[in-house]
PDB file of N, CA and C in Angstrom:
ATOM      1  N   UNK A   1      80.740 118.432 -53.643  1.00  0.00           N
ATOM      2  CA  UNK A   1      81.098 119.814 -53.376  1.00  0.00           C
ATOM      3  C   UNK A   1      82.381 120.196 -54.099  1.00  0.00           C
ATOM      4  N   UNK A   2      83.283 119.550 -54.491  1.00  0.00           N
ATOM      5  CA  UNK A   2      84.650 119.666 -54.573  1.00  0.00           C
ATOM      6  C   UNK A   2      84.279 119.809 -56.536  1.00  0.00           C
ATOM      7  N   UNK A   3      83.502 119.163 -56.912  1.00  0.00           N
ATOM      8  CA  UNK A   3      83.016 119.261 -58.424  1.00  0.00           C
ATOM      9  C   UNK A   3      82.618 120.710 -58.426  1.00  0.00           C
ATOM     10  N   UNK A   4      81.734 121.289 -57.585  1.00  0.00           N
ATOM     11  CA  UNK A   4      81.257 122.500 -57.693  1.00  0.00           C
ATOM     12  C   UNK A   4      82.219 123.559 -57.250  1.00  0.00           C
ATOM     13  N   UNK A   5      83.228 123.717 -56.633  1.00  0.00           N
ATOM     14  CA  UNK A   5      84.192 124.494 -56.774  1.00  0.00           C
ATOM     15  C   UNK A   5      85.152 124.159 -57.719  1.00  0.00           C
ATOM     16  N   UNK A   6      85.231 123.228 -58.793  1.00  0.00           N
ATOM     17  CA  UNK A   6      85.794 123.237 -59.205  1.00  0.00           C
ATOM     18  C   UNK A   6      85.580 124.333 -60.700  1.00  0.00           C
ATOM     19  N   UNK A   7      84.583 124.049 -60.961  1.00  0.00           N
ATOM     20  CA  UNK A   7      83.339 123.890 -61.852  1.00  0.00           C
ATOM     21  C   UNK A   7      83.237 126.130 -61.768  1.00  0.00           C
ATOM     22  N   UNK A   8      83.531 126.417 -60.589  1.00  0.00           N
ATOM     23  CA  UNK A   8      83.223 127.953 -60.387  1.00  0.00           C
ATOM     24  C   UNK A   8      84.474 128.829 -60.560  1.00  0.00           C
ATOM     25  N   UNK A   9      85.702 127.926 -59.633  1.00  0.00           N
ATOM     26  CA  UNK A   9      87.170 128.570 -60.250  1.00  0.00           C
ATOM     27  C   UNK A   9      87.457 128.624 -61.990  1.00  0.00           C
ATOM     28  N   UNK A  10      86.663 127.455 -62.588  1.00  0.00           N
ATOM     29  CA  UNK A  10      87.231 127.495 -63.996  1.00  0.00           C
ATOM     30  C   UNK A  10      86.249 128.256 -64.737  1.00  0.00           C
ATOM     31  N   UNK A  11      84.457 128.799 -64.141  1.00  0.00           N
ATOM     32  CA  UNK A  11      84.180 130.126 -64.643  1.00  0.00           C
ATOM     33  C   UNK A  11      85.062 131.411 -64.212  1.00  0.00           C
ATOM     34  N   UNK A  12      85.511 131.500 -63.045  1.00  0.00           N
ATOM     35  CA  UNK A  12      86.012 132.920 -62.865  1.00  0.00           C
ATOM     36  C   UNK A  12      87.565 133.220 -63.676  1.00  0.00           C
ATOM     37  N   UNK A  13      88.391 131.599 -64.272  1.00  0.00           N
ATOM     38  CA  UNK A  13      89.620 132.123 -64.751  1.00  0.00           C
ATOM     39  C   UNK A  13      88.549 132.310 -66.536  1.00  0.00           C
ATOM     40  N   UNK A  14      87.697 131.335 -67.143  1.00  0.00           N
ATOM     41  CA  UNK A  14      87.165 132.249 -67.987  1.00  0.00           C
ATOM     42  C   UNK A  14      86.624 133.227 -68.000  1.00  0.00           C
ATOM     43  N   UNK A  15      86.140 133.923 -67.014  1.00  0.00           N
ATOM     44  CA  UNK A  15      85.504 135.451 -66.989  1.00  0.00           C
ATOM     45  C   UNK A  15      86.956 136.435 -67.094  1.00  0.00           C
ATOM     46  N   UNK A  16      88.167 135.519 -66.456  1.00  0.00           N
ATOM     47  CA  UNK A  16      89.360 136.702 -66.503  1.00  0.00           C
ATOM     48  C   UNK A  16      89.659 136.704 -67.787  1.00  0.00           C
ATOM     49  N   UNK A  17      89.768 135.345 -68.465  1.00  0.00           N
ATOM     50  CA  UNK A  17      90.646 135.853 -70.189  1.00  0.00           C
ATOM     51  C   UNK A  17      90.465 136.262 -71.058  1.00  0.00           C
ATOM     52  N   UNK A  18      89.426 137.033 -71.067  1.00  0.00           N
ATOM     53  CA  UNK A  18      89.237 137.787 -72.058  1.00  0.00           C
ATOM     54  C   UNK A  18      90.587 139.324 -71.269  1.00  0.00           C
ATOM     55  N   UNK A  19      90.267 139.829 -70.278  1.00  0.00           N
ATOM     56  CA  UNK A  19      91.296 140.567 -69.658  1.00  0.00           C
ATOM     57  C   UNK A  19      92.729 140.957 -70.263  1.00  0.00           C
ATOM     58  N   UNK A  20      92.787 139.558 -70.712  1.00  0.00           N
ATOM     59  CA  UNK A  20      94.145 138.759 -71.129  1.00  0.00           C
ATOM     60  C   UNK A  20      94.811 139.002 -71.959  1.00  0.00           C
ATOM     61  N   UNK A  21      93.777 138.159 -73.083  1.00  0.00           N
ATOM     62  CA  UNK A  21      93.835 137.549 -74.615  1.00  0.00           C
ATOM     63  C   UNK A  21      92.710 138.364 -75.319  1.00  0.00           C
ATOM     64  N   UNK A  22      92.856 139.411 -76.626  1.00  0.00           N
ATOM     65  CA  UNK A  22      92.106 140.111 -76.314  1.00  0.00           C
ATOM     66  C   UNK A  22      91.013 139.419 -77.975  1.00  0.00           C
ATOM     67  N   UNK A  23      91.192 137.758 -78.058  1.00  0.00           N
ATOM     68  CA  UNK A  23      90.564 137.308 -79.032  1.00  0.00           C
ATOM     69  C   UNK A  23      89.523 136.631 -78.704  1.00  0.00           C
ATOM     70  N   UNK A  24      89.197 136.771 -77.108  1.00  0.00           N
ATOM     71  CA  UNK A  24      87.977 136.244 -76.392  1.00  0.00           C
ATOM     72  C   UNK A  24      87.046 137.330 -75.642  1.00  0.00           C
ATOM     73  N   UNK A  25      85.726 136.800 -75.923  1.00  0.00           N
ATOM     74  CA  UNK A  25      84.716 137.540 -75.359  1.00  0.00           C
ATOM     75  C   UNK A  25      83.947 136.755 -74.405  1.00  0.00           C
ATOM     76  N   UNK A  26      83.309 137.236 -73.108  1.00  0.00           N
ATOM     77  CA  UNK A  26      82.784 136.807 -72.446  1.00  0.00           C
ATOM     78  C   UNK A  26      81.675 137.538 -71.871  1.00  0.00           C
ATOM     79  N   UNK A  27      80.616 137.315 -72.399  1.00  0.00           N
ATOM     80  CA  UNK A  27      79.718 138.634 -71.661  1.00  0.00           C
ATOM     81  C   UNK A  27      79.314 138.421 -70.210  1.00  0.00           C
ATOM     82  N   UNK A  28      79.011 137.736 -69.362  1.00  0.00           N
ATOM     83  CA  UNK A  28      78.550 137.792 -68.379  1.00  0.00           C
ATOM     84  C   UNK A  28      79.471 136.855 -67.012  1.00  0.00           C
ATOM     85  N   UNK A  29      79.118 136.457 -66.064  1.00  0.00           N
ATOM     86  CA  UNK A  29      79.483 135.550 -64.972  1.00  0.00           C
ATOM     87  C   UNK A  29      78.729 134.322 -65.075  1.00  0.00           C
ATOM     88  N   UNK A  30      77.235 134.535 -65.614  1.00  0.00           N
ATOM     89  CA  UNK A  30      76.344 133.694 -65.992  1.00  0.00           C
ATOM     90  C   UNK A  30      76.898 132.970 -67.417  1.00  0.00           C
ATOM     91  N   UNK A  31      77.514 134.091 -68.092  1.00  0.00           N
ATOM     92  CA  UNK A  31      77.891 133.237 -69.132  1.00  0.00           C
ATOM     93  C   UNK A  31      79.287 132.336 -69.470  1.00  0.00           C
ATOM     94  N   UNK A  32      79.925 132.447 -68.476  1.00  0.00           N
ATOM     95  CA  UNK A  32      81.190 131.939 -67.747  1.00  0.00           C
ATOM     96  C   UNK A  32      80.861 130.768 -67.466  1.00  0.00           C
ATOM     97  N   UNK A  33      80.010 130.678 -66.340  1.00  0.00           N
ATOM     98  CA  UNK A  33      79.221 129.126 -65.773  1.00  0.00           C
ATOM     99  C   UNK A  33      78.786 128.679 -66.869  1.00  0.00           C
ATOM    100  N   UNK A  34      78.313 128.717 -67.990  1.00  0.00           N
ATOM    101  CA  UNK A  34      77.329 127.886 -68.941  1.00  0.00           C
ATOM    102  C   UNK A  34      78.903 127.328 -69.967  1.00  0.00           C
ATOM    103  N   UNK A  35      79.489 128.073 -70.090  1.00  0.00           N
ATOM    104  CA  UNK A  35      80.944 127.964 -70.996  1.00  0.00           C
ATOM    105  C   UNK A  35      81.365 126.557 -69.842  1.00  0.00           C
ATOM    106  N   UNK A  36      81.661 127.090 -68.683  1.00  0.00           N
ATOM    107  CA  UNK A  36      82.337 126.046 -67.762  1.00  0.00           C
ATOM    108  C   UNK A  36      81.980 124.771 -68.028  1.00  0.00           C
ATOM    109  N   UNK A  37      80.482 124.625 -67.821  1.00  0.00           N
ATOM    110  CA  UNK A  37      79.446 123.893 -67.690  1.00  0.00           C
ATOM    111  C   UNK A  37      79.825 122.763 -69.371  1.00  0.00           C
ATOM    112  N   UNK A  38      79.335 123.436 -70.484  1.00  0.00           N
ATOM    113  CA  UNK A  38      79.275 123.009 -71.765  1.00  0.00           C
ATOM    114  C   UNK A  38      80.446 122.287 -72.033  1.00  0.00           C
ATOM    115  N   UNK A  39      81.978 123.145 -71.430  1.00  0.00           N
ATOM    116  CA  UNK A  39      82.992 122.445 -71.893  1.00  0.00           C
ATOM    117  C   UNK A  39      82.983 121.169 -70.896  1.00  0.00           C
ATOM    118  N   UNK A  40      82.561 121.165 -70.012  1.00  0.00           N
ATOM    119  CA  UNK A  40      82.705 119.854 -69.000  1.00  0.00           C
ATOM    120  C   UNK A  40      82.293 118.789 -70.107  1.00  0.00           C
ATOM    121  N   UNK A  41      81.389 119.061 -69.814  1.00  0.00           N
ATOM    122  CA  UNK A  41      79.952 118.202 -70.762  1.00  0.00           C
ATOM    123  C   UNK A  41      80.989 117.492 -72.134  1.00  0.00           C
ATOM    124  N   UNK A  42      81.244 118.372 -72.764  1.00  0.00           N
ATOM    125  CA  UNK A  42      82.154 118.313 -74.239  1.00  0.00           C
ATOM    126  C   UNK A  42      83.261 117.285 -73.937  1.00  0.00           C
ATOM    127  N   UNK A  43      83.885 117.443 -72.771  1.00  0.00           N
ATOM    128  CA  UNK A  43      85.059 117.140 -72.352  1.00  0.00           C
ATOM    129  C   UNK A  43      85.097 115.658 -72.244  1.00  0.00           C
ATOM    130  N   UNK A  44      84.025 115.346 -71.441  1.00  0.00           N
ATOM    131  CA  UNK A  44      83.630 114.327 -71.349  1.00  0.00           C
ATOM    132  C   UNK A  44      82.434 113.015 -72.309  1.00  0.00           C
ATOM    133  N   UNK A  45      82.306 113.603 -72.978  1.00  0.00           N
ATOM    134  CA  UNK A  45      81.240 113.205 -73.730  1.00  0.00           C
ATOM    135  C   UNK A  45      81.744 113.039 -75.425  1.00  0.00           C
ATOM    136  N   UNK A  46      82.583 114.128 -75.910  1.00  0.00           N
ATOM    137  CA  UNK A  46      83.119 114.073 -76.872  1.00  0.00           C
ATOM    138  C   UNK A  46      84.227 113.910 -77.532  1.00  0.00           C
ATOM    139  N   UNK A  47      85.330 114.280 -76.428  1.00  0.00           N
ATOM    140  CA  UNK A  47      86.548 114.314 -76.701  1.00  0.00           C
ATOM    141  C   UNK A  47      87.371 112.673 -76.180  1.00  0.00           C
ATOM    142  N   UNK A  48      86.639 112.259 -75.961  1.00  0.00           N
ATOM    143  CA  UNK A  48      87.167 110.538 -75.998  1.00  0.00           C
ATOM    144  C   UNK A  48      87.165 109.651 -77.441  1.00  0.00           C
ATOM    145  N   UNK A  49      85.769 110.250 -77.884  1.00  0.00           N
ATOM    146  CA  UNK A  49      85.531 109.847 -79.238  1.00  0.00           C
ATOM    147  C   UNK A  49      86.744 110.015 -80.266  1.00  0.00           C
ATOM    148  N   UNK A  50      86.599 111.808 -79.940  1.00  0.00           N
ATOM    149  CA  UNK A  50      87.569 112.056 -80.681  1.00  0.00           C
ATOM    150  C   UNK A  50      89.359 112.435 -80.811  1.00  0.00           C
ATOM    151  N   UNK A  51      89.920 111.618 -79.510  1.00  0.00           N
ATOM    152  CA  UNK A  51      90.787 111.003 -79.395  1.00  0.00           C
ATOM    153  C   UNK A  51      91.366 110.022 -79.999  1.00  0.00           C
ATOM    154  N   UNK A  52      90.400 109.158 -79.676  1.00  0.00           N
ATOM    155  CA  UNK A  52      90.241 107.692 -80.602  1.00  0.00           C
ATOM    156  C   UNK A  52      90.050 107.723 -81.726  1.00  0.00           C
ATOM    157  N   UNK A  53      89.524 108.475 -82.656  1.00  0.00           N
ATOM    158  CA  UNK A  53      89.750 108.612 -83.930  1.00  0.00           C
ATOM    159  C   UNK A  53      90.685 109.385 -84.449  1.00  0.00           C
ATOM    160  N   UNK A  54      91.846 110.337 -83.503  1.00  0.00           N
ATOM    161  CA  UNK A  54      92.600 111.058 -84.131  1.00  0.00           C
ATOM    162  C   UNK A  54      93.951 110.788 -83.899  1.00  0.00           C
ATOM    163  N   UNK A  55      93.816 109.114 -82.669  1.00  0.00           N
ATOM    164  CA  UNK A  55      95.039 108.458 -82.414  1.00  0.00           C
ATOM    165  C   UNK A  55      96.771 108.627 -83.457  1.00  0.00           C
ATOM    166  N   UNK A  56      96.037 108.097 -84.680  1.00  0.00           N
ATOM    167  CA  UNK A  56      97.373 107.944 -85.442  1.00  0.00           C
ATOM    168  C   UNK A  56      98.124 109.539 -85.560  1.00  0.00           C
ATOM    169  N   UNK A  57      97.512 110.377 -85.638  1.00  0.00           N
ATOM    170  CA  UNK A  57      98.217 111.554 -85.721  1.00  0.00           C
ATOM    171  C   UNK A  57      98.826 112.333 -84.458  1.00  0.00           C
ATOM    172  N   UNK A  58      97.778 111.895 -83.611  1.00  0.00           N
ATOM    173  CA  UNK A  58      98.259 112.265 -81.891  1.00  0.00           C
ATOM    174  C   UNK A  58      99.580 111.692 -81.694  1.00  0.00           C
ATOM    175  N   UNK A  59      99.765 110.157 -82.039  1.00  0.00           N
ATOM    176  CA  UNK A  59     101.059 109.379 -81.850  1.00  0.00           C
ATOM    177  C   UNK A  59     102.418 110.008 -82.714  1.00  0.00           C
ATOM    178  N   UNK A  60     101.598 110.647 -83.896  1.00  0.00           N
ATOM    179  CA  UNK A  60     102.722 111.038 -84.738  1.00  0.00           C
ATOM    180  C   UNK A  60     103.491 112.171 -84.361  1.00  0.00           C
ATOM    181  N   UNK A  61     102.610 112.972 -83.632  1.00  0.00           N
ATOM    182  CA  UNK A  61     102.729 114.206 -83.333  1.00  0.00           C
ATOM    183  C   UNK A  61     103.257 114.618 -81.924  1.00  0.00           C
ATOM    184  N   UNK A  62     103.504 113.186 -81.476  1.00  0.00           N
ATOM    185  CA  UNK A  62     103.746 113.207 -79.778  1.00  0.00           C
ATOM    186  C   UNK A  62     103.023 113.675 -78.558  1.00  0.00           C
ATOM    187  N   UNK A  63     101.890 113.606 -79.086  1.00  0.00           N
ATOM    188  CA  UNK A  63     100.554 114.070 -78.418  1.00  0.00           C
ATOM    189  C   UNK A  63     100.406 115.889 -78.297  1.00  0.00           C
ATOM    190  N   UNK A  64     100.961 116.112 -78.957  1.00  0.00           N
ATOM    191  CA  UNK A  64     100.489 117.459 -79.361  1.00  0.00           C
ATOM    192  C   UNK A  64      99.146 118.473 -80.115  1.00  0.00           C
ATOM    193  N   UNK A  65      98.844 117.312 -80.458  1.00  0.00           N
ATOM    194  CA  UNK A  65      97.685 117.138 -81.637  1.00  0.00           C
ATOM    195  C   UNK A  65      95.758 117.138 -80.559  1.00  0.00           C
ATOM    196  N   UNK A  66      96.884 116.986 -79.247  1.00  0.00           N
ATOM    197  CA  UNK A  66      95.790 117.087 -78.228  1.00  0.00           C
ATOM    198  C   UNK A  66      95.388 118.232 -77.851  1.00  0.00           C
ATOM    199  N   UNK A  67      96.269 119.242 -77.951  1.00  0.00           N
ATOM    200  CA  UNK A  67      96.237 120.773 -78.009  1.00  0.00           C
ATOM    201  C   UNK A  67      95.177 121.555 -78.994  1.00  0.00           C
ATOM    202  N   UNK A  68      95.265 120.781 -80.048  1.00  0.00           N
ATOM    203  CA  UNK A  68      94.491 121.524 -81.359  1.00  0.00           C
ATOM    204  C   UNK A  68      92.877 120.909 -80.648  1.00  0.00           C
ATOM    205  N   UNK A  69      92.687 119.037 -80.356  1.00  0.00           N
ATOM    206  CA  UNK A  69      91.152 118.753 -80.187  1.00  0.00           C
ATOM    207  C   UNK A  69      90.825 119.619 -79.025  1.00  0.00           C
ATOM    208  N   UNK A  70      91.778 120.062 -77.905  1.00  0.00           N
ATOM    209  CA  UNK A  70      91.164 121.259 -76.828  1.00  0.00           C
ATOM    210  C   UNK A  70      90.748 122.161 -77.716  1.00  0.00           C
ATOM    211  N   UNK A  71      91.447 123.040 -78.039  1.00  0.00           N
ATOM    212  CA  UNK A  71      90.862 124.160 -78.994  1.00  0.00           C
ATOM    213  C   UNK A  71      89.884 123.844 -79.720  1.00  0.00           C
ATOM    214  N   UNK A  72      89.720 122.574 -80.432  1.00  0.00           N
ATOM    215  CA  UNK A  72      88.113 122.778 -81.358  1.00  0.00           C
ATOM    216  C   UNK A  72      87.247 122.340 -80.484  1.00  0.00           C
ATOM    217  N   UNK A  73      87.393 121.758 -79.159  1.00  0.00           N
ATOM    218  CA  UNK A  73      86.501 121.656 -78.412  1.00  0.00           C
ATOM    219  C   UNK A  73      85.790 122.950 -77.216  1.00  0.00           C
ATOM    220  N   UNK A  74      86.214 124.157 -77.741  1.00  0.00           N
ATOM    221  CA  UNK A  74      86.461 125.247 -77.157  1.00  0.00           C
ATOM    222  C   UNK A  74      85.827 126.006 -77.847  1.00  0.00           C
ATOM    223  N   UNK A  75      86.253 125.937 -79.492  1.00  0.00           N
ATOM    224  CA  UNK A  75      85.141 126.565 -80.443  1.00  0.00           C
ATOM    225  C   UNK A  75      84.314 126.081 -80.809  1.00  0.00           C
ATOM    226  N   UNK A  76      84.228 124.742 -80.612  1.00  0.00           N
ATOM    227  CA  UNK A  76      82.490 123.857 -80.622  1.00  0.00           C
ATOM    228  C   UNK A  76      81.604 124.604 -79.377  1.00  0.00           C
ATOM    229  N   UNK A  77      81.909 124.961 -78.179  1.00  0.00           N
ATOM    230  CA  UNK A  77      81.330 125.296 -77.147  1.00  0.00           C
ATOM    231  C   UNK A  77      81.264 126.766 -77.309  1.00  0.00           C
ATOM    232  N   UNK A  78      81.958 127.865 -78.441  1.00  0.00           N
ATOM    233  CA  UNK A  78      81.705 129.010 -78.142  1.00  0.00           C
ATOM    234  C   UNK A  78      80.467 129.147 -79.251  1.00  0.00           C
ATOM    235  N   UNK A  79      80.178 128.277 -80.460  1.00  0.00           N
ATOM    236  CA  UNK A  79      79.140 127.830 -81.084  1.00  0.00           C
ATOM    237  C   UNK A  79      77.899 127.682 -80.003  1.00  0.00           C
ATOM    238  N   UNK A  80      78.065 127.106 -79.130  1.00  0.00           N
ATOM    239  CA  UNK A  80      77.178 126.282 -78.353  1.00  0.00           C
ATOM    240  C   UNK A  80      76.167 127.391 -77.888  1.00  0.00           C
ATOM    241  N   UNK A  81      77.356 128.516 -77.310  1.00  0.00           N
ATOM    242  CA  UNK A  81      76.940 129.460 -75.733  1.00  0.00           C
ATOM    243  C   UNK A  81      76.914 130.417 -76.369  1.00  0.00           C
ATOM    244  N   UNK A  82      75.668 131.124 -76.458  1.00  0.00           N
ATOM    245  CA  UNK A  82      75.647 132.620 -76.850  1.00  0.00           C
ATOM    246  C   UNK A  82      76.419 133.467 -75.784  1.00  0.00           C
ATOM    247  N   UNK A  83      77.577 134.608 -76.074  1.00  0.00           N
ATOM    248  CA  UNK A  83      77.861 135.625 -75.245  1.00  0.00           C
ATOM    249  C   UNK A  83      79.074 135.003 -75.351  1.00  0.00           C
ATOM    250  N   UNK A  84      79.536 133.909 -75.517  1.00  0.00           N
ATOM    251  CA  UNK A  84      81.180 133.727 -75.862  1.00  0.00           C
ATOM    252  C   UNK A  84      81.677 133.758 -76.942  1.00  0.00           C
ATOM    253  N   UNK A  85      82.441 134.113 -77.334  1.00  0.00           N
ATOM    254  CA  UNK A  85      82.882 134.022 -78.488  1.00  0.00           C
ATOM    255  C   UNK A  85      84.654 134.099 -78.516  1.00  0.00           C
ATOM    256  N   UNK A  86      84.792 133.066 -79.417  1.00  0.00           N
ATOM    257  CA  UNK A  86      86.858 132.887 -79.392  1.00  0.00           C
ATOM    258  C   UNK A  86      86.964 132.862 -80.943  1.00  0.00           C
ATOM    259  N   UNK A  87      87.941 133.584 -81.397  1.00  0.00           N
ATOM    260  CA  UNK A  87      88.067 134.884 -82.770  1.00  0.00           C
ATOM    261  C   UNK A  87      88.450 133.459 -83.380  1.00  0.00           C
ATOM    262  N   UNK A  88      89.193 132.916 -83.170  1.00  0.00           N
ATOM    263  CA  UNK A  88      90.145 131.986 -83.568  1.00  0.00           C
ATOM    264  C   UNK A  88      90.541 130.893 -83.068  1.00  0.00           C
ATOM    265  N   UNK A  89      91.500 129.945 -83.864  1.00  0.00           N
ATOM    266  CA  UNK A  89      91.612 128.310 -83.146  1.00  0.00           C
ATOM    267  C   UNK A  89      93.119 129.142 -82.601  1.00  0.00           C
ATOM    268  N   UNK A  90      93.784 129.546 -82.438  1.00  0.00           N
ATOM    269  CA  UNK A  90      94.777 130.145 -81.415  1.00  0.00           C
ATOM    270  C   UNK A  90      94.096 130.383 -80.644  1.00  0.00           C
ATOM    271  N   UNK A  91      93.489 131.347 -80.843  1.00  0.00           N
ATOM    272  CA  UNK A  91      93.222 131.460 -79.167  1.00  0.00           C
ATOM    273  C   UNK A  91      92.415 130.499 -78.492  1.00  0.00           C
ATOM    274  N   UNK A  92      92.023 129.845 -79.356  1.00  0.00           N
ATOM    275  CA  UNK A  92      91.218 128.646 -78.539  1.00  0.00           C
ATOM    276  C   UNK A  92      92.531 127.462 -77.773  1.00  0.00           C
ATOM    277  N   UNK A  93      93.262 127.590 -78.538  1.00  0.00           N
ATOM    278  CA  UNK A  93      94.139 126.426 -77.866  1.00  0.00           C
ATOM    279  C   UNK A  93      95.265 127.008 -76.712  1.00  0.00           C
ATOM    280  N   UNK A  94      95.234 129.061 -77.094  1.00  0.00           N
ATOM    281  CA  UNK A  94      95.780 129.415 -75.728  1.00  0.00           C
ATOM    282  C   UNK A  94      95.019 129.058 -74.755  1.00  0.00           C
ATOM    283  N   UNK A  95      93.102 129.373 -75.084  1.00  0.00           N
ATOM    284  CA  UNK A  95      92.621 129.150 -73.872  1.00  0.00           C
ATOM    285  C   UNK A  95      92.637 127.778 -72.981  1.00  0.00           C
ATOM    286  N   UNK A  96      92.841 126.727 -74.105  1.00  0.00           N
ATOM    287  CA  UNK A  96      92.828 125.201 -73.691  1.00  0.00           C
ATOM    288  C   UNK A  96      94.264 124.498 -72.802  1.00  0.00           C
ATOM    289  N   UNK A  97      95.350 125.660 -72.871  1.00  0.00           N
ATOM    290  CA  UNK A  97      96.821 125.789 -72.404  1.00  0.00           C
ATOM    291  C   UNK A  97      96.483 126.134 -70.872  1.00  0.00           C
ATOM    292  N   UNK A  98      95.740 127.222 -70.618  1.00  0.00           N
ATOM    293  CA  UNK A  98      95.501 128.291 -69.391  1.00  0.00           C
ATOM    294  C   UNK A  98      94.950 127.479 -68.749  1.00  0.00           C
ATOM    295  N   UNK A  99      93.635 126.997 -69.255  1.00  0.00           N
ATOM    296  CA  UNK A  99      92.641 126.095 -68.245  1.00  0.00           C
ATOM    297  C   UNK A  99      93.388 124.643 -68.106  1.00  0.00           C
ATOM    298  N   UNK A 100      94.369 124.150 -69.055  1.00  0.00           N
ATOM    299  CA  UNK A 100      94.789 123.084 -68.467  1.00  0.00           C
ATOM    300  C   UNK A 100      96.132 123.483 -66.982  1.00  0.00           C
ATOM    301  N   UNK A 101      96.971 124.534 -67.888  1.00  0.00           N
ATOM    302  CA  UNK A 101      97.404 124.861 -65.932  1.00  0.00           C
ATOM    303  C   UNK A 101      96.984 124.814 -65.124  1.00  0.00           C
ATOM    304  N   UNK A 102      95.932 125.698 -65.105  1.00  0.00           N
ATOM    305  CA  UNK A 102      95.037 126.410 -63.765  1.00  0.00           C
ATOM    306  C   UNK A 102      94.292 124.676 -63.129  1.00  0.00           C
ATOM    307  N   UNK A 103      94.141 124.041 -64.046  1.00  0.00           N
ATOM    308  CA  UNK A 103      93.503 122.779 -63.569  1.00  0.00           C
ATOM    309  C   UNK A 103      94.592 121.706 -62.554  1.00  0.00           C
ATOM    310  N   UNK A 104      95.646 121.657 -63.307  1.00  0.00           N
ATOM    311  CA  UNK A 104      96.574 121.051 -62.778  1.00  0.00           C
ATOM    312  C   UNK A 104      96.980 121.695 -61.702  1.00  0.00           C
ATOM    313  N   UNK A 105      96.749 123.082 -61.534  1.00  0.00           N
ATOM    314  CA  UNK A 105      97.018 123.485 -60.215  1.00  0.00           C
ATOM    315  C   UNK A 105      96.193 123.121 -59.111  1.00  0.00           C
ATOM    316  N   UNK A 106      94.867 123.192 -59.719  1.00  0.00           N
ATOM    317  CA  UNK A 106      94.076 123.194 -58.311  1.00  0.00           C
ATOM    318  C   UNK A 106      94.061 122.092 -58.085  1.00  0.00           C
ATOM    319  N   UNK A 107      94.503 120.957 -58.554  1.00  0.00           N
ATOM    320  CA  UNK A 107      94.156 119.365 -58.768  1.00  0.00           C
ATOM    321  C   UNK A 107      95.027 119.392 -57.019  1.00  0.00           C
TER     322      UNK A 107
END
């Protein structure tokens, strides 16, 4: 249960940022959940990989470099999901900034 509210707060703060940031689109509530959904998926599935292969520069960079794989993992998923769309890798890595607060909050 606690997955599935989690999973619904982080569609409704993406249904808000477009509100926001005005380089994101979100067409629906339905399409919020599938964004939520995809980046989970991504999150977990891809971004370990590509951690591990982007180590030496992450270290160089003081793990900052983790900011940018959120963001392309953000515009891999607005690829993914028809009805989202993020203009740019800024705003992808604002959005990857927001949802990591909002996460750490509800944690």
């Amino acid at each position: 249960m606690n997955i599935f509210i989690k999973w619904l707060l982080n569609s409704i703060i993406i249904l808000i940022l477009p509100f926001i940031l005005r380089g994101i689109y979100v067409e629906n509530f339905i399409t919020a959940l599938i964004v939520a959904l995809v980046l989970g998926l991504l999150n977990a599935l891809l971004k370990p990989i590509l951690v591990i292969l982007t180590l030496p520069i992450t270290i160089l960079t003081l793990g900052l470099f983790i900011l940018v794989l959120n963001g392309l993992i953000i515009i891999i998923a607005s690829k993914l999901v028809p009805g989202f769309n993020v203009s740019n890798i800024w705003y992808a890595i604002l959005i990857a900034i927001v949802l990591s607060i909002f996460n750490s909050i509800i944690k």
